[in-house]
C-alpha atoms as a PDB file:
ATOM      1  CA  UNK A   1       0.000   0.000   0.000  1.00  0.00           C
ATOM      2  CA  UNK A   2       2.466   2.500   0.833  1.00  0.00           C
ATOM      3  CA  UNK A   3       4.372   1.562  -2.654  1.00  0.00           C
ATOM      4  CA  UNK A   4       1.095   2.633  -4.191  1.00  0.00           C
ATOM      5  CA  UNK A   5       1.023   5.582  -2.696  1.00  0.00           C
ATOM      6  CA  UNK A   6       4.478   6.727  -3.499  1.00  0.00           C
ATOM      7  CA  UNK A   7       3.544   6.085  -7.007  1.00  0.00           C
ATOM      8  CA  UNK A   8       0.168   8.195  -7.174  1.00  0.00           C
ATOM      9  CA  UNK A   9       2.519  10.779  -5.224  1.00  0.00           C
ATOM     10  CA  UNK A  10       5.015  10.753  -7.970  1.00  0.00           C
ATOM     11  CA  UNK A  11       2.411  11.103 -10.816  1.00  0.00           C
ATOM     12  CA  UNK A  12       0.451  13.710  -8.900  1.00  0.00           C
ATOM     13  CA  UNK A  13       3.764  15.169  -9.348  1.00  0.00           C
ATOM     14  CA  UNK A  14       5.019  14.926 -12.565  1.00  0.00           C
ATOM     15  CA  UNK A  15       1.825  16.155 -13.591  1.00  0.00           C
ATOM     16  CA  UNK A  16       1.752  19.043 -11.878  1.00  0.00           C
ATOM     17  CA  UNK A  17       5.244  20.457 -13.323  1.00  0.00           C
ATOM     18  CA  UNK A  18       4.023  18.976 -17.135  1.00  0.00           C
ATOM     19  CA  UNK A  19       0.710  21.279 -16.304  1.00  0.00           C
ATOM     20  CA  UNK A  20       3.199  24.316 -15.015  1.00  0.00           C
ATOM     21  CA  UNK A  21       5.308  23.829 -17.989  1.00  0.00           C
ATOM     22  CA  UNK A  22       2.775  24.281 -20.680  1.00  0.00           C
ATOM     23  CA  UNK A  23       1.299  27.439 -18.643  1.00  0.00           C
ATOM     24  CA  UNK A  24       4.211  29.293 -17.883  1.00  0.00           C
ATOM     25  CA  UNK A  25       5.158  28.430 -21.747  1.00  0.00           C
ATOM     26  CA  UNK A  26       2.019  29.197 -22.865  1.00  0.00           C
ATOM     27  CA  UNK A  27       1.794  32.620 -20.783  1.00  0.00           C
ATOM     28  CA  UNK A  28       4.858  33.290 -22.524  1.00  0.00           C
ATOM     29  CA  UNK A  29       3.354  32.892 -25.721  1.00  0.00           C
ATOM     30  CA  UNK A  30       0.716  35.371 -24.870  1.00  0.00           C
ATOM     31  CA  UNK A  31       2.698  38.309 -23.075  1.00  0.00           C
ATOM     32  CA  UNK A  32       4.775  38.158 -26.736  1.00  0.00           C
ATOM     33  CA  UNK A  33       1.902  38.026 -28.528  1.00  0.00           C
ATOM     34  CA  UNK A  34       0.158  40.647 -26.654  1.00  0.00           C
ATOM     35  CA  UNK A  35       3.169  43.056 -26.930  1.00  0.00           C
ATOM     36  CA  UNK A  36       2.773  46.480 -29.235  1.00  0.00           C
ATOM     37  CA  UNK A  37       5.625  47.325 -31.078  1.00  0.00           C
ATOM     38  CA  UNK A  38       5.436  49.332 -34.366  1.00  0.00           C
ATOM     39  CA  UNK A  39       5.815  45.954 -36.607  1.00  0.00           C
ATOM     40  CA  UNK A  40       2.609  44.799 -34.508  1.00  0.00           C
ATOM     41  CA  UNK A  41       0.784  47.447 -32.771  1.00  0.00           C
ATOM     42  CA  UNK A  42      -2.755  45.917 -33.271  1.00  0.00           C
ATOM     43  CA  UNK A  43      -5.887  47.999 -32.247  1.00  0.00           C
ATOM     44  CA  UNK A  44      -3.686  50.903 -31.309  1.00  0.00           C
ATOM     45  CA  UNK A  45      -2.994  53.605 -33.692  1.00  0.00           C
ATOM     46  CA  UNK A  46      -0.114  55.673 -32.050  1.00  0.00           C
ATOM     47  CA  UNK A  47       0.605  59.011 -34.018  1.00  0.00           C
ATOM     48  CA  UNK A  48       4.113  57.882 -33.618  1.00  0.00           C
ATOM     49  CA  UNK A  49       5.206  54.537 -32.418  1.00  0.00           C
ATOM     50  CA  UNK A  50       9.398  54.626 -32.895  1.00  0.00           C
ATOM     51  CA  UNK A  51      11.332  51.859 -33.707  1.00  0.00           C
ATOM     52  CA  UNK A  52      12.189  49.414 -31.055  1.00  0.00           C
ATOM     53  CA  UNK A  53       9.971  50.349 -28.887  1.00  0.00           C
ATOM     54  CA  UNK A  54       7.563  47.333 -26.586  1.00  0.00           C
ATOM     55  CA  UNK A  55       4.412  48.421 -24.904  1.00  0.00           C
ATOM     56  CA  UNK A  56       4.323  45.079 -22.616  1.00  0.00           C
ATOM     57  CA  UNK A  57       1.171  42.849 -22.442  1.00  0.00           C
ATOM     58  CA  UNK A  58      -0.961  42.941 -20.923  1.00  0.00           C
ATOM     59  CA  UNK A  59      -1.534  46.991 -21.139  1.00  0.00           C
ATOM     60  CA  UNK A  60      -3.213  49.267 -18.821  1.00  0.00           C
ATOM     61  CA  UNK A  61      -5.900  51.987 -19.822  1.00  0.00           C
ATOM     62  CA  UNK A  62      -4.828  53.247 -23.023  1.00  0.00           C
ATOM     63  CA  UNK A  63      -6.522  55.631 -25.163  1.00  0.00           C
ATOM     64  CA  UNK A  64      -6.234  59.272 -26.949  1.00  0.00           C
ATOM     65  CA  UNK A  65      -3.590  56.906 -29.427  1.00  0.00           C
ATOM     66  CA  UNK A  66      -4.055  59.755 -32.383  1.00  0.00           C
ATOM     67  CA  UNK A  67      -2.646  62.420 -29.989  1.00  0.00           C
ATOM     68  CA  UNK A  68       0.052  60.255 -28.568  1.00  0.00           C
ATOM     69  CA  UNK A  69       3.877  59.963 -29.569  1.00  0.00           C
ATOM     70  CA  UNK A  70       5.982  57.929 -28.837  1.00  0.00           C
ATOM     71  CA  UNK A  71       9.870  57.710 -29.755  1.00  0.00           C
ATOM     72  CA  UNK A  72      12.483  54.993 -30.302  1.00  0.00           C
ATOM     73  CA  UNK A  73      13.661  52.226 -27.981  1.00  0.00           C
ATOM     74  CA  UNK A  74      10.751  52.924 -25.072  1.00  0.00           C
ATOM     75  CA  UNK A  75      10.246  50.321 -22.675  1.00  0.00           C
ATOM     76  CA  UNK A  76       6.341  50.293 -21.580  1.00  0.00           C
ATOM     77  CA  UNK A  77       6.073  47.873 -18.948  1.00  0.00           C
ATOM     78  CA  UNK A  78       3.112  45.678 -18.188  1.00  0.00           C
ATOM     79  CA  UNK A  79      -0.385  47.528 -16.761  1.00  0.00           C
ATOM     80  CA  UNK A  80       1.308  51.050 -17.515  1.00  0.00           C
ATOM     81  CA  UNK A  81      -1.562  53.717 -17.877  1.00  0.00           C
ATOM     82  CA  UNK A  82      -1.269  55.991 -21.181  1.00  0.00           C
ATOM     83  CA  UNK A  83      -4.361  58.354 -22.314  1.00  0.00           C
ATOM     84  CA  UNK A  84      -4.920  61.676 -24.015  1.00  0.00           C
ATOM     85  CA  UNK A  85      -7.805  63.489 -23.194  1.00  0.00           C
ATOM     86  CA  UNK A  86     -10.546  63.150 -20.698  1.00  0.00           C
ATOM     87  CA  UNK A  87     -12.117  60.676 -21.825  1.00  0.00           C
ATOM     88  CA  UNK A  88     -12.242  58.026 -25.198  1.00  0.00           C
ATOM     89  CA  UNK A  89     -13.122  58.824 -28.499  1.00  0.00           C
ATOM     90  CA  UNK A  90     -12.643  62.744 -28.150  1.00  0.00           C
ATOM     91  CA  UNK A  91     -11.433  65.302 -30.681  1.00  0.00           C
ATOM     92  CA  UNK A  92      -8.233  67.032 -29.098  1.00  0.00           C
ATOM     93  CA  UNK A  93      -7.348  69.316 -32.113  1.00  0.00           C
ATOM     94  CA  UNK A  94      -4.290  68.810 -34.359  1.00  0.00           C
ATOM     95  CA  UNK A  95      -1.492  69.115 -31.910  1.00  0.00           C
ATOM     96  CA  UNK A  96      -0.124  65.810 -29.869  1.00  0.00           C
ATOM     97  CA  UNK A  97      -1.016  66.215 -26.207  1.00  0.00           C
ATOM     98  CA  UNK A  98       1.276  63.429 -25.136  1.00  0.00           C
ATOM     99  CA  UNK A  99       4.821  63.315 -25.679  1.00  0.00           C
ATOM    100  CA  UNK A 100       7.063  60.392 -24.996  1.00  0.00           C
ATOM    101  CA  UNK A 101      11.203  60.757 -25.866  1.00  0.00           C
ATOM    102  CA  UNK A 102      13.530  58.341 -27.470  1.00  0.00           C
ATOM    103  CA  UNK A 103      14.887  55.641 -24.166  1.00  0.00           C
ATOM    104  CA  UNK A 104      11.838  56.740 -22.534  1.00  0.00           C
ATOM    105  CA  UNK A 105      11.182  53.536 -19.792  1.00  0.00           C
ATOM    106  CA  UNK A 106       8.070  53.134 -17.944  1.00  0.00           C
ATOM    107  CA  UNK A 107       7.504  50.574 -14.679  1.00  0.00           C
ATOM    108  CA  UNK A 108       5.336  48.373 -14.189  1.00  0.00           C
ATOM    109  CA  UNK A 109       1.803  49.952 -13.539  1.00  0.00           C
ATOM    110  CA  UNK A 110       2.439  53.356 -14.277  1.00  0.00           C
ATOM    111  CA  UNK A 111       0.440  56.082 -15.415  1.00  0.00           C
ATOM    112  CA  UNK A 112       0.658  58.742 -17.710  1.00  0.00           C
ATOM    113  CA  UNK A 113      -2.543  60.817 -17.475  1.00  0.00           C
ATOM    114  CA  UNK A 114      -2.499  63.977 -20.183  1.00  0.00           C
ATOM    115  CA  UNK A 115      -5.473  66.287 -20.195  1.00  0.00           C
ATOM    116  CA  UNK A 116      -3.561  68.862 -20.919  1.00  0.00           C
ATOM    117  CA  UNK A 117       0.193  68.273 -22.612  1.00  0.00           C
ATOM    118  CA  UNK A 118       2.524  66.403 -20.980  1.00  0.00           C
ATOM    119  CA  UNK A 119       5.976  66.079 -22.045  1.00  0.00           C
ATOM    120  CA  UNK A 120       8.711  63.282 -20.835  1.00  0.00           C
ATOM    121  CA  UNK A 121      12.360  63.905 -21.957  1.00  0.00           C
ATOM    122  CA  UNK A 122      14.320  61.269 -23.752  1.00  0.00           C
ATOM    123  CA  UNK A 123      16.276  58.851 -21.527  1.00  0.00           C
ATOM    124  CA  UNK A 124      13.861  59.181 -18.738  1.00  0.00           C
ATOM    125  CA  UNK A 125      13.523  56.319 -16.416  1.00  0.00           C
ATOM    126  CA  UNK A 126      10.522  55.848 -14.385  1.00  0.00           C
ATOM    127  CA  UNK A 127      10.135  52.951 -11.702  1.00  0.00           C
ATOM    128  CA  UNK A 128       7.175  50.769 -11.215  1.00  0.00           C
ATOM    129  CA  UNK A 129       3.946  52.733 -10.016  1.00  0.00           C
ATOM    130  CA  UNK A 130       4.809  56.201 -10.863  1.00  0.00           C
ATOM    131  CA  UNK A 131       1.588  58.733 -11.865  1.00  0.00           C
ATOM    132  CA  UNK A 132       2.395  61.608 -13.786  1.00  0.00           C
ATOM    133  CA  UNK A 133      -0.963  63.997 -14.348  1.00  0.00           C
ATOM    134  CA  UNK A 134      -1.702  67.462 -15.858  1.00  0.00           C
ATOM    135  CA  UNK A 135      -5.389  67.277 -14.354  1.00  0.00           C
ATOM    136  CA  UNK A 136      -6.155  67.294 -10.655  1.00  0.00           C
ATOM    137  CA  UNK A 137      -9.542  67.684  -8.780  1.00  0.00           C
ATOM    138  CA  UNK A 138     -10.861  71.176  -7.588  1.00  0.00           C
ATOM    139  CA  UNK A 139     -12.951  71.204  -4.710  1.00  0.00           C
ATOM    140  CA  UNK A 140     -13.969  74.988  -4.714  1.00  0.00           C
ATOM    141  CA  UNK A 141     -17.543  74.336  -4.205  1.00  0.00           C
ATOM    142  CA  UNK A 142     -17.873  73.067  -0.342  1.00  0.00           C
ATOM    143  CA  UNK A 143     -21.745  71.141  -1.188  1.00  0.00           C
ATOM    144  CA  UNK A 144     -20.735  69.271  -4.588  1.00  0.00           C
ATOM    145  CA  UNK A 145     -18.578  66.242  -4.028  1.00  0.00           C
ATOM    146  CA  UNK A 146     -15.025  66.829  -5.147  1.00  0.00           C
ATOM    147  CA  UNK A 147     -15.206  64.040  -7.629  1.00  0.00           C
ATOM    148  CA  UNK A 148     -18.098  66.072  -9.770  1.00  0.00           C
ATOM    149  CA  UNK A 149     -16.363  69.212  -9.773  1.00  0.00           C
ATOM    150  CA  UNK A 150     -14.759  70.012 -13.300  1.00  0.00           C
ATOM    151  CA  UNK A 151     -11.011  69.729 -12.652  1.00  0.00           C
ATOM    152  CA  UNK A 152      -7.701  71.922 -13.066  1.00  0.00           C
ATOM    153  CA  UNK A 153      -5.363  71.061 -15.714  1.00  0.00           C
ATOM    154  CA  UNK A 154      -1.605  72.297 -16.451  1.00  0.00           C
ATOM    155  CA  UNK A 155       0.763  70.925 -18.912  1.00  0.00           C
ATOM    156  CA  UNK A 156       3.351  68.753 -17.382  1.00  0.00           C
ATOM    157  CA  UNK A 157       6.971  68.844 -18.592  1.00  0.00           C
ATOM    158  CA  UNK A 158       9.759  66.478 -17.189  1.00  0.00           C
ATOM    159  CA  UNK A 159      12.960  67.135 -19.041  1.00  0.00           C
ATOM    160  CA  UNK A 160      15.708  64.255 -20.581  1.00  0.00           C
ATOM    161  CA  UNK A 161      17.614  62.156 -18.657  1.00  0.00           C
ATOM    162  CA  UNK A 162      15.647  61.742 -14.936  1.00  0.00           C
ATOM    163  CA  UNK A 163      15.315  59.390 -13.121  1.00  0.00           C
ATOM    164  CA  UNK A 164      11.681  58.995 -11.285  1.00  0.00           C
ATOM    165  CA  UNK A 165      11.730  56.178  -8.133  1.00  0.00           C
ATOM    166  CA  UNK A 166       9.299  53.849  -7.271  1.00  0.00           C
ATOM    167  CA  UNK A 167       5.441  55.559  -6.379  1.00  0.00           C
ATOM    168  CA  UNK A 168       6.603  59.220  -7.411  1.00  0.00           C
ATOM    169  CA  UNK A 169       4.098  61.469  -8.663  1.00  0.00           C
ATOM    170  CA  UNK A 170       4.098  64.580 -10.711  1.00  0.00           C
ATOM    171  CA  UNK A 171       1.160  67.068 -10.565  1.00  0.00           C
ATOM    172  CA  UNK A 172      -0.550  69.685 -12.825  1.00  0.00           C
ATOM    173  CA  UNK A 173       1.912  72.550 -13.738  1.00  0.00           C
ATOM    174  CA  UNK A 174       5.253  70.411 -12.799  1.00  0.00           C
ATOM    175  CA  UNK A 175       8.253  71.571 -14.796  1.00  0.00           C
ATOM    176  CA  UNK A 176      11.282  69.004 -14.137  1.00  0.00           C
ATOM    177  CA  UNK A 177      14.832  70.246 -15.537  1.00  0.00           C
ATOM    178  CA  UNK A 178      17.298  68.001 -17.306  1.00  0.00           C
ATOM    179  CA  UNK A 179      18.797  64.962 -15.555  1.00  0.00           C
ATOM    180  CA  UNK A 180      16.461  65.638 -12.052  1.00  0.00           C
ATOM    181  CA  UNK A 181      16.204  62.867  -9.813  1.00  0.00           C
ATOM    182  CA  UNK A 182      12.646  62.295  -7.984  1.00  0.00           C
ATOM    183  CA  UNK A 183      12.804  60.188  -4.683  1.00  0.00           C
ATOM    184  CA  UNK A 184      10.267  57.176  -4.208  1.00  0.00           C
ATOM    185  CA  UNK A 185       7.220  58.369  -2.861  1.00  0.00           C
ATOM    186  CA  UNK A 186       7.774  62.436  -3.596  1.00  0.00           C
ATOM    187  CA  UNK A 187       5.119  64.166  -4.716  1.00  0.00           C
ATOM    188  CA  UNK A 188       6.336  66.687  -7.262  1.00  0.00           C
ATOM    189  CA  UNK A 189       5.034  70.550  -8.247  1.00  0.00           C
ATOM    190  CA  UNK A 190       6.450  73.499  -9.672  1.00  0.00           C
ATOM    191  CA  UNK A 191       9.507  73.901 -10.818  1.00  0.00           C
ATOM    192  CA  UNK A 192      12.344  71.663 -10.415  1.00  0.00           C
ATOM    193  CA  UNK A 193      15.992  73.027 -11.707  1.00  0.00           C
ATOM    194  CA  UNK A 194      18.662  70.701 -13.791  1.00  0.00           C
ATOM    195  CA  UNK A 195      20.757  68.314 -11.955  1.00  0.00           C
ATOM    196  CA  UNK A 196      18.500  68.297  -8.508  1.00  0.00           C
ATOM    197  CA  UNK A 197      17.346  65.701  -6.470  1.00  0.00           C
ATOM    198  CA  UNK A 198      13.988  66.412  -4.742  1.00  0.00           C
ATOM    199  CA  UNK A 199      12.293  63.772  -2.042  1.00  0.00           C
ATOM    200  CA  UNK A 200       9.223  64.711   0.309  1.00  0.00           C
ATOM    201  CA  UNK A 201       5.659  65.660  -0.228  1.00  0.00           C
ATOM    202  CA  UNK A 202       5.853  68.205  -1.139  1.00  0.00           C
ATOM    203  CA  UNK A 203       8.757  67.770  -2.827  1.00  0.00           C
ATOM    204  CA  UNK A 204      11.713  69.978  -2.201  1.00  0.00           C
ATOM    205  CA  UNK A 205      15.324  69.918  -3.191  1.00  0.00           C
ATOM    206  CA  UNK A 206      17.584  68.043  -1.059  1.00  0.00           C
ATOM    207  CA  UNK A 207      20.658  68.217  -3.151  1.00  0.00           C
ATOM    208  CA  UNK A 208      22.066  70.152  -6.213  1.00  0.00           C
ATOM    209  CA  UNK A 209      25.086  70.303  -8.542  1.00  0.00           C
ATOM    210  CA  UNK A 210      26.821  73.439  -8.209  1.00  0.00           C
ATOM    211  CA  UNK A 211      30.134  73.837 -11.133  1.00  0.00           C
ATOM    212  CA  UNK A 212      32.353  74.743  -9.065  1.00  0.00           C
ATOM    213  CA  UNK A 213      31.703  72.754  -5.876  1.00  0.00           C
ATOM    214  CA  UNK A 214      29.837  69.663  -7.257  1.00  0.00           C
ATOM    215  CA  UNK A 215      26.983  68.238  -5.244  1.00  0.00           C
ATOM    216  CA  UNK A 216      25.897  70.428  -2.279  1.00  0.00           C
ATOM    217  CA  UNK A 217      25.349  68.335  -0.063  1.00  0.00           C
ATOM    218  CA  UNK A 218      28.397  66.095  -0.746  1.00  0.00           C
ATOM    219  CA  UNK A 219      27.439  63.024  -2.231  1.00  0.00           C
ATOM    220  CA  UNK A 220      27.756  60.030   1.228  1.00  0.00           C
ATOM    221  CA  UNK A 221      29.085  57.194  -1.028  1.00  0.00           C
ATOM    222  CA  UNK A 222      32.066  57.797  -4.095  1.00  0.00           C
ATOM    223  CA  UNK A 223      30.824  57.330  -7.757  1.00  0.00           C
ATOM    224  CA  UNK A 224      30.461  53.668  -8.824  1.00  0.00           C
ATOM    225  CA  UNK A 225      33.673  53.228 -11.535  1.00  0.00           C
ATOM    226  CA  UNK A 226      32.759  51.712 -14.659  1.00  0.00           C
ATOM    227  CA  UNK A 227      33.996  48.446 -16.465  1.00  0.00           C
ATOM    228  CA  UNK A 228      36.261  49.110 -19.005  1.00  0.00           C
ATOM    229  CA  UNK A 229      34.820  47.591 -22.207  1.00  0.00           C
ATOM    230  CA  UNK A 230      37.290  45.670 -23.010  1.00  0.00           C
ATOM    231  CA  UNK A 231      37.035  43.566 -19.808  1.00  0.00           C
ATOM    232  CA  UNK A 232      35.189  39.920 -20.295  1.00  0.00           C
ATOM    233  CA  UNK A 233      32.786  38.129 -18.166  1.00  0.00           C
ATOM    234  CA  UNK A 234      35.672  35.245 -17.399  1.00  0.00           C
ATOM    235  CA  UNK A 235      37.775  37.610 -16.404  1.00  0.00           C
ATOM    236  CA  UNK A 236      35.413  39.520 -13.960  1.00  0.00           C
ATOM    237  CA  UNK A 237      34.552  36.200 -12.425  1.00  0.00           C
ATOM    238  CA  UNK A 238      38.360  35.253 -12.372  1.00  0.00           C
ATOM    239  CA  UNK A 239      38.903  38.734 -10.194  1.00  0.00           C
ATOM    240  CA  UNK A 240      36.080  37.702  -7.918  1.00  0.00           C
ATOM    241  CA  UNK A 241      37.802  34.520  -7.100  1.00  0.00           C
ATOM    242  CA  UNK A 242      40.986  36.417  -6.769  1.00  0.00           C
ATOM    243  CA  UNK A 243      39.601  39.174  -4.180  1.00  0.00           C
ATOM    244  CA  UNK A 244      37.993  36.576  -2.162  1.00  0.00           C
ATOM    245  CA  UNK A 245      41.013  34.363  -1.787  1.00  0.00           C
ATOM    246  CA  UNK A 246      42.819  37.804  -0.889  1.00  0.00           C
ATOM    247  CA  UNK A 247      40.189  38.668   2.267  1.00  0.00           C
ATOM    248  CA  UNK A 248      40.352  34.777   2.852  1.00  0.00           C
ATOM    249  CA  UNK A 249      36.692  34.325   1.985  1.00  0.00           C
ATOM    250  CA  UNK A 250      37.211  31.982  -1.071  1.00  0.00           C
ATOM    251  CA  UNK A 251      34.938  28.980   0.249  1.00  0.00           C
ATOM    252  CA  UNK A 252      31.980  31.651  -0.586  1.00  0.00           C
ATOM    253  CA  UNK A 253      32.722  32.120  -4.178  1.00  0.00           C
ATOM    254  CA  UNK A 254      31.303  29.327  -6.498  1.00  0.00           C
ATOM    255  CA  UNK A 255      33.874  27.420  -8.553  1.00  0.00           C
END
């Protein structure tokens, strides 16, 4: 009896990672299936859809496609957020309203809300979660509930090359500079200079690049050095066995 057992166990097993198999494959299947690119962007009709761009499947809420451009070599991760306009179906005029750059990346579950125009510079990096907006609800009139009340909108313009952590959001009327970095979590208005970093909410600037006296505050760990280009992965991984044998840590480092 127990022999039995052991063999219903093992076939309640094997089945189990045959079934997991053929759904992680087949999930697979679907997510590149279900990817936009500009060779395949199925239902949706981008003004501008650049070259080597992925819009990751499955998408989030995505409409307003006619007034929406976006450049080369975006990454659009999965259940990211993109819309022009209030609502569907609307005529905005002949001018784009939203305005993605070349290297533009997007984390996962993102949102990119443009009422009014919003612009993000090329080579801006966004973690997972981040809202960006140029609408926001008014609340002037104390007996209608806020979420009737028609709302404010301000363009939105981040600049190239920032760098936007994890659950930062941008409001109506934000103006980021050139290479700005947002902390996780800040909540962003105004105007931001180039080469800040802002955290809080509000947000406010916690550290700047000055010319002549770099970053004010100093910067609390040195600059990570590059890897020459030249350098191969053997002989990275032949330097890690070297250190470690140096600080006498060697039986941690894989052979």
């Amino acid at each position: 009896m127990p022999r039995n057992r052991n063999t219903f166990s093992s076939l309640a097993a094997w089945r189990r990672r045959v079934l997991a198999r053929a759904v992680q494959g087949g999930w697979r299947w679907v997510q590149q299936a279900g990817s936009v690119t500009a060779e395949h962007p199925g239902k949706l009709r981008f003004r501008r859809l650049g070259a080597g761009t992925r819009l990751a499947f499955p998408q989030g809420t995505v409409f307003g496609e006619p007034w929406i451009e976006i450049g080369e070599c975006c990454i659009i991760a999965e259940q990211v957020t993109l819309t022009a306009g209030m609502l569907p179906d609307l005529d905005l005029g002949a001018d784009t309203v939203l305005t993605l750059g070349d290297g533009v990346v997007l984390g996962r579950g993102s949102h990119v809300i443009a009422d009014a125009k919003v612009s993000i510079g090329s080579d801006t990096y966004c973690g997972p979660y981040v809202y960006v907006t140029s609408t926001n609800h008014s609340y002037d009139d104390p007996d209608e509930p806020v979420g009737r009340q028609w709302p404010r909108s301000e363009p939105v313009v981040i600049g190239p090359g920032c760098w936007l952590g994890t659950g930062a959001v941008v409001l109506p009327g934000a103006r980021l500079g050139r290479n700005v970095v947002v902390a996780a979590g800040a909540v962003v208005r105004g105007e931001v200079p180039d080469h800040a970093v802002v955290a809080g909410a509000p947000a406010k600037v916690v550290r700047r690049w000055d010319a002549e006296k770099g970053w004010q505050p100093p910067l609390r760990t040195p600059a990570p050095v590059p890897i020459p280009e030249h350098v191969t992965p053997e002989q990275l991984a032949a330097l890690a066995v070297w250190e470690a044998r140096r600080t006498g840590s060697a039986e941690s480092v894989p052979s």
